[in-house]
Protein backbone atom coordinates (compact mmCIF):
# COMPACT_ATOMS: atom_id res chain seq x y z
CA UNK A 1 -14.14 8.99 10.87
CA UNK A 2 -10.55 8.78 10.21
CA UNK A 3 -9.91 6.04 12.91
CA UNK A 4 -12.57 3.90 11.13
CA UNK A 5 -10.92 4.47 8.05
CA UNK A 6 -7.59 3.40 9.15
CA UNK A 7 -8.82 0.64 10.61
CA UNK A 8 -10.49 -0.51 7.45
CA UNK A 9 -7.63 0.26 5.95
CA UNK A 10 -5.58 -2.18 7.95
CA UNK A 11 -8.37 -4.88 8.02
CA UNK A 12 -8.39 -4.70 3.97
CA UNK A 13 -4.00 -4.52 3.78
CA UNK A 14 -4.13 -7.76 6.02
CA UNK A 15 -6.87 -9.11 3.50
CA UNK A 16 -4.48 -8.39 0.59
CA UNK A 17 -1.79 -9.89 2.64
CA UNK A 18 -3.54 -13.28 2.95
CA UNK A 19 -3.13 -14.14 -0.69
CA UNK A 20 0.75 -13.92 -0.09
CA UNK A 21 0.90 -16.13 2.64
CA UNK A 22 3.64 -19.00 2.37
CA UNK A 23 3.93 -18.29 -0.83
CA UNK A 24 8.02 -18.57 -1.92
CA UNK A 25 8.84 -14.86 -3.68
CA UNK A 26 8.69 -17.25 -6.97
CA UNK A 27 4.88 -17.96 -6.33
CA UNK A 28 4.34 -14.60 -5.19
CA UNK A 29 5.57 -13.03 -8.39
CA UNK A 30 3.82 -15.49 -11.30
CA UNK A 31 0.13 -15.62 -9.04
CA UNK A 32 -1.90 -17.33 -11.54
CA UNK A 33 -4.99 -14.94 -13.48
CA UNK A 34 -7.59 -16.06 -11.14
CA UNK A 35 -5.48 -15.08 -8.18
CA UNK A 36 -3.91 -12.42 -9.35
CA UNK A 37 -7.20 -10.70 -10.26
CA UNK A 38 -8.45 -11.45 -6.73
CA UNK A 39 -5.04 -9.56 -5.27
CA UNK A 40 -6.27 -6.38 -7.14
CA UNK A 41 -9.55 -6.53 -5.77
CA UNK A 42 -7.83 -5.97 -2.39
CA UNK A 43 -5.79 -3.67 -3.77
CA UNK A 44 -8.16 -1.24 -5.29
CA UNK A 45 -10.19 -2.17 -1.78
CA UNK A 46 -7.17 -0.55 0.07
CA UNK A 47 -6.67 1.90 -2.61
CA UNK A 48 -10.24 3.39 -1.94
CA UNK A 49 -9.75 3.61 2.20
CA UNK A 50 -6.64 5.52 1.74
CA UNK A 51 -8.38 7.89 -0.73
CA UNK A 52 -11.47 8.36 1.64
CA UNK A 53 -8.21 9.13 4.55
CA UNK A 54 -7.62 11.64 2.10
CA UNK A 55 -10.58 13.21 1.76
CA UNK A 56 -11.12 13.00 5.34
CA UNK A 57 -8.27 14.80 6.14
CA UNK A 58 -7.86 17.07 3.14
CA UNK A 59 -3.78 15.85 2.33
CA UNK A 60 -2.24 16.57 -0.69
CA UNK A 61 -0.95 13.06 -1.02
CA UNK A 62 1.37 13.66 -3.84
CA UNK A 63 3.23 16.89 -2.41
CA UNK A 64 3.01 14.79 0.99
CA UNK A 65 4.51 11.66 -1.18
CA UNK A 66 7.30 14.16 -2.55
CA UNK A 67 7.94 15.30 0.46
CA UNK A 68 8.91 12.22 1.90
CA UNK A 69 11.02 10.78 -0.97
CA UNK A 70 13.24 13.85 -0.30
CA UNK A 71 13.12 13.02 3.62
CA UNK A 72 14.32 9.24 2.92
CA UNK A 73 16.25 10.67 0.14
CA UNK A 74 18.40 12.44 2.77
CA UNK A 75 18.47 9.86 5.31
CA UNK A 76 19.58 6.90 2.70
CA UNK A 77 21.79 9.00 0.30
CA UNK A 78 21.77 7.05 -3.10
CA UNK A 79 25.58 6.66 -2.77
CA UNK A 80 26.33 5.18 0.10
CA UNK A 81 22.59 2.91 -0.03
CA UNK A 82 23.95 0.34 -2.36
């Protein structure tokens, strides 16, 4: 079950990335309603897989989330990233 999910997962991120495509970063960031209401769809449709991964695989997704702010954290110090 998780494989499915992850591959839904992917099939739904590529859907999401669709809407983007050869858009300039100015079109990407002012999508007009209509589109930008369609984006969310896809997001909430990616949203949903990656909460059923969850599930599936019982993760604490926050402490997991923590966890790896503190990894990159460590790896990119702050001070010496910009």
């Amino acid at each position: 079950m998780p494989k499915n999910l992850a591959s839904a997962l992917i099939v739904e991120a590529g859907e999401l990335l669709e809407h983007f495509q050869w858009l300039t970063k100015e079109q990407s960031r002012n999508l007009p309603t209509d589109k930008k209401q369609a984006v969310a769809y896809e997001m909430a449709d990616v949203l949903l897989y990656l909460v059923q991964m969850v599930t599936a695989l019982e993760v604490d997704l926050t402490e997991t989330a923590n966890a790896k702010v503190g990894i990159k954290g460590q790896e990119y110090p702050v001070d010496q990233a910009r």
